[in-house]
PDB file of N, CA and C in Angstrom:
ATOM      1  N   UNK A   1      -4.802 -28.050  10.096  1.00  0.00           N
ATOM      2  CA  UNK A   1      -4.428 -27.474   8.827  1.00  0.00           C
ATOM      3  C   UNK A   1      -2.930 -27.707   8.609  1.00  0.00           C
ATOM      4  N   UNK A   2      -2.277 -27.973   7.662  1.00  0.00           N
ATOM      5  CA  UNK A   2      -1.162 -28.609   7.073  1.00  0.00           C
ATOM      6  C   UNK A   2      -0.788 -27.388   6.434  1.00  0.00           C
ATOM      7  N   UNK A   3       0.699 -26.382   6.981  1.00  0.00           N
ATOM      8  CA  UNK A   3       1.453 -25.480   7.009  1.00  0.00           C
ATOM      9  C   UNK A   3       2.157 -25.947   5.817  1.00  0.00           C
ATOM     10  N   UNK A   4       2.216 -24.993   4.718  1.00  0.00           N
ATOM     11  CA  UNK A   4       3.286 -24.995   4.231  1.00  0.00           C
ATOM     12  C   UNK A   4       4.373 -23.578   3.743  1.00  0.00           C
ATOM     13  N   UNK A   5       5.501 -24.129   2.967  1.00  0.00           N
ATOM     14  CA  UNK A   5       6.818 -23.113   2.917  1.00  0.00           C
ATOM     15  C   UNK A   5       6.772 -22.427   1.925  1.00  0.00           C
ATOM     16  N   UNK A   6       7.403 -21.641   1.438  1.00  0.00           N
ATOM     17  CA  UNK A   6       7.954 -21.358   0.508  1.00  0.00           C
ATOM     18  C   UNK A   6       9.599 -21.089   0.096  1.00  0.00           C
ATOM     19  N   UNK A   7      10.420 -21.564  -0.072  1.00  0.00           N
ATOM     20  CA  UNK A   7      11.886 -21.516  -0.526  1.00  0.00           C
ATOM     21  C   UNK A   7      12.559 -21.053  -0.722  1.00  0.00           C
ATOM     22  N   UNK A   8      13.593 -19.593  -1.005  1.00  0.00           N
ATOM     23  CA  UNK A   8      13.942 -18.767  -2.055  1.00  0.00           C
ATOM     24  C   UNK A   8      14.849 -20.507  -2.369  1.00  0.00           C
ATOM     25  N   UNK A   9      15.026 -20.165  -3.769  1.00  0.00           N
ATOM     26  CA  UNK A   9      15.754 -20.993  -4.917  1.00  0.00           C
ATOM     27  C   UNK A   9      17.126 -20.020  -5.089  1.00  0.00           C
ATOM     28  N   UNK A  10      17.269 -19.267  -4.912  1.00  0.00           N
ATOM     29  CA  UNK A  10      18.257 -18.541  -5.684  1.00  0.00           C
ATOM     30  C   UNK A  10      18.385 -16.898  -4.908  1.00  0.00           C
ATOM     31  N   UNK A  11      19.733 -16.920  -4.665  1.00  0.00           N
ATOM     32  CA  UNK A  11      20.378 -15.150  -4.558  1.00  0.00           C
ATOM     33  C   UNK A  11      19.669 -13.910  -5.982  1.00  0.00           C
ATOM     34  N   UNK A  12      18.731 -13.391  -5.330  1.00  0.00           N
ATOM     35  CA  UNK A  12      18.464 -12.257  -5.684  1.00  0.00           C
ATOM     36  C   UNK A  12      19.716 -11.520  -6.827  1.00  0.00           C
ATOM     37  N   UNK A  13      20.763 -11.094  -5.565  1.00  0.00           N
ATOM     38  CA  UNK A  13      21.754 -10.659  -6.311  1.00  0.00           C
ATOM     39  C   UNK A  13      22.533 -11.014  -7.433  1.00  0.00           C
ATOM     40  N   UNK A  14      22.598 -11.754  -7.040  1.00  0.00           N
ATOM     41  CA  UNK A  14      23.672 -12.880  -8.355  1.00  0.00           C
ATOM     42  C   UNK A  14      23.087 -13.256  -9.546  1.00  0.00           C
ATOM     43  N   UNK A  15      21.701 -12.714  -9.582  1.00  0.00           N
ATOM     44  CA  UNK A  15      20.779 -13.344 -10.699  1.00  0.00           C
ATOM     45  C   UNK A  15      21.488 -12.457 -12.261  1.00  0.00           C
ATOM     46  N   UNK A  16      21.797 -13.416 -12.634  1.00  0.00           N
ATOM     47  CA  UNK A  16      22.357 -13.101 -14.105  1.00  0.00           C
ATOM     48  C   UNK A  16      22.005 -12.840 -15.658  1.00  0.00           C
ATOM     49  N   UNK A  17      20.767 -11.863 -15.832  1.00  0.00           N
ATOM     50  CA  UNK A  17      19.510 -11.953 -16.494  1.00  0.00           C
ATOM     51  C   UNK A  17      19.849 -12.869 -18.248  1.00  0.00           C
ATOM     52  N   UNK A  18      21.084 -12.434 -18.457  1.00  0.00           N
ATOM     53  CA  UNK A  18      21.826 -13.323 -19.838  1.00  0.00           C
ATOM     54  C   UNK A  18      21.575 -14.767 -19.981  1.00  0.00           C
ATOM     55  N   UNK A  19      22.129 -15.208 -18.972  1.00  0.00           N
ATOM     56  CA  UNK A  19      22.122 -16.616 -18.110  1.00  0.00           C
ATOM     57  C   UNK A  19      21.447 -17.197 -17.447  1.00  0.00           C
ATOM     58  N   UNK A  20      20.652 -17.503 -16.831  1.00  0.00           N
ATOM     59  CA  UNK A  20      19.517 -17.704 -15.865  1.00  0.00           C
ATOM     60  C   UNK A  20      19.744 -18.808 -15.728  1.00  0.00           C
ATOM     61  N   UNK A  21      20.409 -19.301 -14.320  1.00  0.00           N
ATOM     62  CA  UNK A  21      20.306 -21.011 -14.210  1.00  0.00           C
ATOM     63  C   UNK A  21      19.561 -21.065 -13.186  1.00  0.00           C
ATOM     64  N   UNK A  22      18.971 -19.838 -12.318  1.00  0.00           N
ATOM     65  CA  UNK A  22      18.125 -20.767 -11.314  1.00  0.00           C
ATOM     66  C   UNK A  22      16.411 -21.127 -11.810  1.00  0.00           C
ATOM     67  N   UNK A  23      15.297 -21.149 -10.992  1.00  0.00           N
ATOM     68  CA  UNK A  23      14.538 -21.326 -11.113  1.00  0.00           C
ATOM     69  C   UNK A  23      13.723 -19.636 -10.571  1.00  0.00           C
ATOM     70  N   UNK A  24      13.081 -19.172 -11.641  1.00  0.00           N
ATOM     71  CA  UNK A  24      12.669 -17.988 -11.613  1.00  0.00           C
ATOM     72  C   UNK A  24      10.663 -17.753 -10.776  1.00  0.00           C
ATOM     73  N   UNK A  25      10.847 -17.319  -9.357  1.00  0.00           N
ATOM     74  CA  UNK A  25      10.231 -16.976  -8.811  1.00  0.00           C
ATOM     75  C   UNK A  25      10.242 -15.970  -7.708  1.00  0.00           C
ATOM     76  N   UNK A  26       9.073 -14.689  -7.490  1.00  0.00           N
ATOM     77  CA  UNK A  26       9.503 -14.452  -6.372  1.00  0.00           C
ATOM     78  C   UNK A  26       7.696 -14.155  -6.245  1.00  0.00           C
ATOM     79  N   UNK A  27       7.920 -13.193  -4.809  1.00  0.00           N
ATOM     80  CA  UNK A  27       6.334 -12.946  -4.120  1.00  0.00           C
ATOM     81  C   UNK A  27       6.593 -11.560  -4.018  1.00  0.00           C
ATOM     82  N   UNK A  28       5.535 -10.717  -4.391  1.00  0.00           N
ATOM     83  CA  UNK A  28       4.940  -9.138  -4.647  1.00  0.00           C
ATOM     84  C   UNK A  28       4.089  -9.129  -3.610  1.00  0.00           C
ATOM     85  N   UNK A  29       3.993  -8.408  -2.774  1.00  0.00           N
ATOM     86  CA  UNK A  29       3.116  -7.434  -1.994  1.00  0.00           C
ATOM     87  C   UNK A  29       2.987  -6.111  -1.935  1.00  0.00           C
ATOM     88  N   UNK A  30       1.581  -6.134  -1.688  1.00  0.00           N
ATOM     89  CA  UNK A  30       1.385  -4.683  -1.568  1.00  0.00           C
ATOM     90  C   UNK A  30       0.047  -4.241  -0.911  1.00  0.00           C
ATOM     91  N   UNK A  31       0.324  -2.689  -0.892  1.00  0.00           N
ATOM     92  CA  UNK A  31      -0.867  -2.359   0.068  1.00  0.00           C
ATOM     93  C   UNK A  31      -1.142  -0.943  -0.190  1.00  0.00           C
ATOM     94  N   UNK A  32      -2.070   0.424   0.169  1.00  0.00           N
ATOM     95  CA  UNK A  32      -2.191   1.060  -0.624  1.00  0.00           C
ATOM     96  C   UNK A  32      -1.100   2.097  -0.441  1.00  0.00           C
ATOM     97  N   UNK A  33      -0.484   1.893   0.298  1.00  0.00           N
ATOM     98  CA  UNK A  33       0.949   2.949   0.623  1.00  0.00           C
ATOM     99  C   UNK A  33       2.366   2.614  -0.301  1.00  0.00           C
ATOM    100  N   UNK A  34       2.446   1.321  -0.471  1.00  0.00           N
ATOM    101  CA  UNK A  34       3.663   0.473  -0.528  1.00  0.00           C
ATOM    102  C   UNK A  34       3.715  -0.408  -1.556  1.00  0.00           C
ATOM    103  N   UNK A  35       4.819  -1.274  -1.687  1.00  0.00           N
ATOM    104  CA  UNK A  35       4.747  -2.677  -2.574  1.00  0.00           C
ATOM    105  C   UNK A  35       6.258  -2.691  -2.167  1.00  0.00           C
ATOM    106  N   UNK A  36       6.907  -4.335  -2.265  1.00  0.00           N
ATOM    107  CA  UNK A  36       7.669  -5.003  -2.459  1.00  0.00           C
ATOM    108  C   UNK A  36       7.839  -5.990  -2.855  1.00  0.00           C
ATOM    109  N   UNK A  37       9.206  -6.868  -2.880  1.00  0.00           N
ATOM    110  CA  UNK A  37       8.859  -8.090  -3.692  1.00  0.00           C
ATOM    111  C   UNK A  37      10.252  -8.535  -2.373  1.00  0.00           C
ATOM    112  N   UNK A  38       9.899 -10.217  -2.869  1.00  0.00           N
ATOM    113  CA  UNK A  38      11.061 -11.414  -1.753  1.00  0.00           C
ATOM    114  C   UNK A  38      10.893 -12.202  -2.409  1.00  0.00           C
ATOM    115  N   UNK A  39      12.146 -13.360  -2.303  1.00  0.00           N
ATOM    116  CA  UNK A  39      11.893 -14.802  -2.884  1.00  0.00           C
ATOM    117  C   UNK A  39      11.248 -15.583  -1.164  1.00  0.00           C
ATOM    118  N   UNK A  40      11.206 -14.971   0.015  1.00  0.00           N
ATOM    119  CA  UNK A  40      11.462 -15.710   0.917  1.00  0.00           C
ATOM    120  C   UNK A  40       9.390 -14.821   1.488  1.00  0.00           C
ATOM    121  N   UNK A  41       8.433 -16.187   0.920  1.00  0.00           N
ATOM    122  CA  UNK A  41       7.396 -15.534   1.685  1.00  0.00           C
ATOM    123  C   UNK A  41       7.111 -15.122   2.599  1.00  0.00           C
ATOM    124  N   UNK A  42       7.545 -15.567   3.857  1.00  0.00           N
ATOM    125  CA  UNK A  42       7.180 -15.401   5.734  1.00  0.00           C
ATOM    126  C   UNK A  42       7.669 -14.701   5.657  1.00  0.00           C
ATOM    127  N   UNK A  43       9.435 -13.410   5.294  1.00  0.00           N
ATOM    128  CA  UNK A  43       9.811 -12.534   5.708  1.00  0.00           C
ATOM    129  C   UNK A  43       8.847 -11.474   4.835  1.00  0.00           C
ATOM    130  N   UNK A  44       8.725 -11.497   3.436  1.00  0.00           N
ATOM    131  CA  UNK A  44       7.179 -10.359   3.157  1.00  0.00           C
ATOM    132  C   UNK A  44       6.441 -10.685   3.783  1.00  0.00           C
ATOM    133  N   UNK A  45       5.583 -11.405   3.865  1.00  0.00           N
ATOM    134  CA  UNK A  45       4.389 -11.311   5.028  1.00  0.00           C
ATOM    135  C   UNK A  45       4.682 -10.785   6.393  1.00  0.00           C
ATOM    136  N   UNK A  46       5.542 -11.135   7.276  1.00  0.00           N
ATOM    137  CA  UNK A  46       5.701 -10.939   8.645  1.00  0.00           C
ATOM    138  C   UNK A  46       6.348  -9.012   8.509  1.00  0.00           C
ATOM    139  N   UNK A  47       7.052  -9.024   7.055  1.00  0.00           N
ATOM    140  CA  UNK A  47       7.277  -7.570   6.846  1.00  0.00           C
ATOM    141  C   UNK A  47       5.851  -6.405   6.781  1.00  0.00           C
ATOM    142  N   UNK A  48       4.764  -7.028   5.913  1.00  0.00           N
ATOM    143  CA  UNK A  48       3.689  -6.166   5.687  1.00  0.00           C
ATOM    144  C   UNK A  48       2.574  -6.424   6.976  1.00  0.00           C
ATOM    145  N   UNK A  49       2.835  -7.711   7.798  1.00  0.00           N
ATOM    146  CA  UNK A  49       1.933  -7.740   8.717  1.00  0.00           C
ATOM    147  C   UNK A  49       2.075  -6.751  10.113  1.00  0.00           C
ATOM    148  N   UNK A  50       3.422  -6.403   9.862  1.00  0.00           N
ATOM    149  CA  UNK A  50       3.960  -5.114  11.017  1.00  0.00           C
ATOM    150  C   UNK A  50       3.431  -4.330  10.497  1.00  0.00           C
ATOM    151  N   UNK A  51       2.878  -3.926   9.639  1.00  0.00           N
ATOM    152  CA  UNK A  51       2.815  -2.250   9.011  1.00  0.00           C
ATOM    153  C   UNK A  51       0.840  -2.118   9.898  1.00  0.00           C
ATOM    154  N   UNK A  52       0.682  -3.184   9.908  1.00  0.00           N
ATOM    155  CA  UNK A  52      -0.842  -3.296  10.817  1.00  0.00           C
ATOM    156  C   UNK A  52      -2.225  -2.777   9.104  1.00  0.00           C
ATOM    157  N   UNK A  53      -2.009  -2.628   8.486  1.00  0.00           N
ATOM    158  CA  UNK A  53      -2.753  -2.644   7.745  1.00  0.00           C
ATOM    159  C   UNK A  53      -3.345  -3.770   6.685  1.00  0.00           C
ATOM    160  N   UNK A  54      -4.303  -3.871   5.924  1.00  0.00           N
ATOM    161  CA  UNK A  54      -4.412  -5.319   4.787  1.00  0.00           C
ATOM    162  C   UNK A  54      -3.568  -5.176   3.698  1.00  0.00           C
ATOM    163  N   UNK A  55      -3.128  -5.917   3.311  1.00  0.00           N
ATOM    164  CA  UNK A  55      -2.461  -5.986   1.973  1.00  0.00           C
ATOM    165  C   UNK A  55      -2.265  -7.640   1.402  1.00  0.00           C
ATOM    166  N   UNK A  56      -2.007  -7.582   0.584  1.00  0.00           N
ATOM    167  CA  UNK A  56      -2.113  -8.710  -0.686  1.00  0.00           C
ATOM    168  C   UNK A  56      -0.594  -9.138  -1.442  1.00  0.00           C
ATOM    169  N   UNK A  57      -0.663 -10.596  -1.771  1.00  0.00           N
ATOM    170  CA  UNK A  57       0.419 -11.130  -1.921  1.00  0.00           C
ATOM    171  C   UNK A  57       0.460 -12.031  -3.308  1.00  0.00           C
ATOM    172  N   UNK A  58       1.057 -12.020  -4.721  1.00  0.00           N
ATOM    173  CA  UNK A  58       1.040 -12.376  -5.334  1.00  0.00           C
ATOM    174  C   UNK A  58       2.578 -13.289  -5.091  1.00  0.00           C
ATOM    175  N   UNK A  59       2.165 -14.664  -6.204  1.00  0.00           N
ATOM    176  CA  UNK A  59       3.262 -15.001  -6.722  1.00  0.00           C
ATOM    177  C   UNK A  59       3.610 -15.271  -8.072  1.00  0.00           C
ATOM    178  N   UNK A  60       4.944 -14.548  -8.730  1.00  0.00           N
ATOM    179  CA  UNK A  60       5.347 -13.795  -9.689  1.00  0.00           C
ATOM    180  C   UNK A  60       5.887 -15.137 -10.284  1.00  0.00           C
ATOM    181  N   UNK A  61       5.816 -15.537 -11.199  1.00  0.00           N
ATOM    182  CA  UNK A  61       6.961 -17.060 -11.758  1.00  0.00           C
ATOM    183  C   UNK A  61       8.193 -16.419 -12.851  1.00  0.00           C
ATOM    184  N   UNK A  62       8.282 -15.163 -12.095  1.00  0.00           N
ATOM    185  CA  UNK A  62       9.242 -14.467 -12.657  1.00  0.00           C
ATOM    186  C   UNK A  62      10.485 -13.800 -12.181  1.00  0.00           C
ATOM    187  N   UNK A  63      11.445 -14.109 -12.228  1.00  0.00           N
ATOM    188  CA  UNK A  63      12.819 -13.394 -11.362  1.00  0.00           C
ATOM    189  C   UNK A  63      12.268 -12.557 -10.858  1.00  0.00           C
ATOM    190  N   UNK A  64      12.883 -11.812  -9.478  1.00  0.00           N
ATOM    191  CA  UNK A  64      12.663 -10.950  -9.070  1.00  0.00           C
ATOM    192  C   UNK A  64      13.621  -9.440  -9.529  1.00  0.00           C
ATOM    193  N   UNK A  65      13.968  -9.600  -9.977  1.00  0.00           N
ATOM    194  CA  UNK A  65      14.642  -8.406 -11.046  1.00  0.00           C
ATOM    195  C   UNK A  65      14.089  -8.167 -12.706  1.00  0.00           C
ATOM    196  N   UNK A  66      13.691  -8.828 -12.425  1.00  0.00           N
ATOM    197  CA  UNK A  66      12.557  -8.899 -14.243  1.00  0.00           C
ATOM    198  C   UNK A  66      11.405  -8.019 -14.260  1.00  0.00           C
ATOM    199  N   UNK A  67      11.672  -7.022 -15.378  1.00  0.00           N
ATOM    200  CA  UNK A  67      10.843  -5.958 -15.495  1.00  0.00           C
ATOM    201  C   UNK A  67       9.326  -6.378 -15.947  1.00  0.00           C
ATOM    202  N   UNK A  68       8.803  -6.193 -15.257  1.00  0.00           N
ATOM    203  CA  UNK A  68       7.555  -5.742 -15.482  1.00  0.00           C
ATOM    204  C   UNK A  68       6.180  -4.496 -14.602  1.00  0.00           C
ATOM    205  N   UNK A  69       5.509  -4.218 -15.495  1.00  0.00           N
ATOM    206  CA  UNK A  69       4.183  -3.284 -15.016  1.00  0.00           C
ATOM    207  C   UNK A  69       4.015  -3.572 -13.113  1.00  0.00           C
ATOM    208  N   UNK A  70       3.318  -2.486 -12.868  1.00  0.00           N
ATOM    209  CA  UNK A  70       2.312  -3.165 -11.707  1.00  0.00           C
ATOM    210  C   UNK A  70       1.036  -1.849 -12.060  1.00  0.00           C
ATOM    211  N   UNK A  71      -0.268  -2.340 -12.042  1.00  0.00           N
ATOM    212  CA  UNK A  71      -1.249  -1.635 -12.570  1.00  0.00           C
ATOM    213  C   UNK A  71      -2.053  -1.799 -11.551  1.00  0.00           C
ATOM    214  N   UNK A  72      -2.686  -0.747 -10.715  1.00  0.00           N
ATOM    215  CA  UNK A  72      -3.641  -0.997  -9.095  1.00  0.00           C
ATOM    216  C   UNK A  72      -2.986  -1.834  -8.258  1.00  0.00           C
ATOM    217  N   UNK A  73      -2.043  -1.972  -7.740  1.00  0.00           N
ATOM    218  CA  UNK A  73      -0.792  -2.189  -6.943  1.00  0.00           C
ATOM    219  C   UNK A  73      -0.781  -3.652  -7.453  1.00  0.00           C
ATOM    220  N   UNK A  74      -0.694  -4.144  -8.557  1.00  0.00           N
ATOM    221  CA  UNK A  74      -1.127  -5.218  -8.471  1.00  0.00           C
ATOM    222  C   UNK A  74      -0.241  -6.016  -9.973  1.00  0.00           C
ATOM    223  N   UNK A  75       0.843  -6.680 -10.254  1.00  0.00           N
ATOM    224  CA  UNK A  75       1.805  -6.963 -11.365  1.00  0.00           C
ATOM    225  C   UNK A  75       1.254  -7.529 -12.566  1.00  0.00           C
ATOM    226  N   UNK A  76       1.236  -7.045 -13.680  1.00  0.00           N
ATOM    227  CA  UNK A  76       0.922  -7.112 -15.155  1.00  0.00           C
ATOM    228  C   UNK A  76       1.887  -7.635 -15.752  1.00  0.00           C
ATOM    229  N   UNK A  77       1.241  -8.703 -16.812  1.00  0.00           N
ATOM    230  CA  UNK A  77       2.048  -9.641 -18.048  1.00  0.00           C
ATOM    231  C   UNK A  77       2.859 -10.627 -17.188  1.00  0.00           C
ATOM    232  N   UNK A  78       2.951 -11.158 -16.422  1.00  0.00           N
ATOM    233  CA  UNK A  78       3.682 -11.734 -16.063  1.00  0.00           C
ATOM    234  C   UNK A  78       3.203 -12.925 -15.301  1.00  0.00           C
ATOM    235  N   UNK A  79       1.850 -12.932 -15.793  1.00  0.00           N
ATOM    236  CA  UNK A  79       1.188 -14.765 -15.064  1.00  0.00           C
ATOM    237  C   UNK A  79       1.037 -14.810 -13.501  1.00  0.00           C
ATOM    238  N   UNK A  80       1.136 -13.604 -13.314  1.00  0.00           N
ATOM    239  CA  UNK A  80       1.017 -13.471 -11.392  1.00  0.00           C
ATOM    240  C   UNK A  80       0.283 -14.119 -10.434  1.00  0.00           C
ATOM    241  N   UNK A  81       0.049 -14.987 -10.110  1.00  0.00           N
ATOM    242  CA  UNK A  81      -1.214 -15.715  -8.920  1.00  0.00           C
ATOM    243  C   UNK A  81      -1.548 -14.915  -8.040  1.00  0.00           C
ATOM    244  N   UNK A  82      -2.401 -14.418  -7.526  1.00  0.00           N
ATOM    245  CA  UNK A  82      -3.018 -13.834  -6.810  1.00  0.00           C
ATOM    246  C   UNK A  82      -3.202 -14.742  -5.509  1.00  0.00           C
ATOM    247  N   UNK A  83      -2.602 -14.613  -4.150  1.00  0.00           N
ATOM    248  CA  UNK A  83      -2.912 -16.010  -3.152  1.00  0.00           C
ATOM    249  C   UNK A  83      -3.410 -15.400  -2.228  1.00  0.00           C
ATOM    250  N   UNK A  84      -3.701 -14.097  -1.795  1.00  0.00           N
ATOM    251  CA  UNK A  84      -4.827 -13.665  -1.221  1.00  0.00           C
ATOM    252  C   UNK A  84      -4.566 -12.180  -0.304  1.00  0.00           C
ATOM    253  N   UNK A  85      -5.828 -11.724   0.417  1.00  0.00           N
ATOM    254  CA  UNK A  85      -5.488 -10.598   0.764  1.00  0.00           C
ATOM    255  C   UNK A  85      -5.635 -10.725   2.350  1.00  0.00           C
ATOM    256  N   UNK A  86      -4.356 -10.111   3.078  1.00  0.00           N
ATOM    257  CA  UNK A  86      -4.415 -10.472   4.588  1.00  0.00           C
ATOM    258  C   UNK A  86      -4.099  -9.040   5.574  1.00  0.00           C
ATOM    259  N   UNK A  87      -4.992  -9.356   6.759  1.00  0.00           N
ATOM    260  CA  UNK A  87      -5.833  -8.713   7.375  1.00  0.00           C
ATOM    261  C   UNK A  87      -5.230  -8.836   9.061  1.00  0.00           C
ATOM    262  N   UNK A  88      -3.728  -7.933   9.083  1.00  0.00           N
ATOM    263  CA  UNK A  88      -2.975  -8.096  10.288  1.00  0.00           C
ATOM    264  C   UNK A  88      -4.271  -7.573  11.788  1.00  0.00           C
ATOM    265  N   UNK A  89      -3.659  -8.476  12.582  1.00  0.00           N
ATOM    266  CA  UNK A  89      -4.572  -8.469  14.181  1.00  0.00           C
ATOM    267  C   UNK A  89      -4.410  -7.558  14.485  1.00  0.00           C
TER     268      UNK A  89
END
């Protein structure tokens, strides 16, 4: 099976909502206790896979400071991909 990455593109912080020169993505997880968001997938995952429970990982094609919903732990209006739900050992 052929591993692949995911990137952050851009400082979180520095994101300049007026201006926007980077490329706007990040990844949402969640689970039924929790939710967060990262531009950097393996550190959410390896973050929610400690917690020892299942939880689920969207990707957002939307800054990670950009308001939007989350409705059943799960992000609204915002074109979210759904890439699946995982099931720590």
């Amino acid at each position: 099976m052929k591993k692949f990455t995911f990137e952050p593109s851009y400082d979180v912080e520095s994101y300049d909502k007026e201006n926007p020169k980077e490329i706007e993505h990040h990844f949402y997880a969640s689970n039924y206790m929790e939710w967060a968001t990262n531009v950097d997938f393996k550190k959410l995952h390896d973050s929610f896979t400690k917690k020892g429970i299942p939880f689920g990982i969207w990707f957002v094609p939307v800054h990670a400071k950009a308001p939007y919903q989350i409705v059943d732990y799960a992000p609204q209006g915002v074109d979210a991909h759904w890439l699946g739900t995982y099931q720590p050992k």
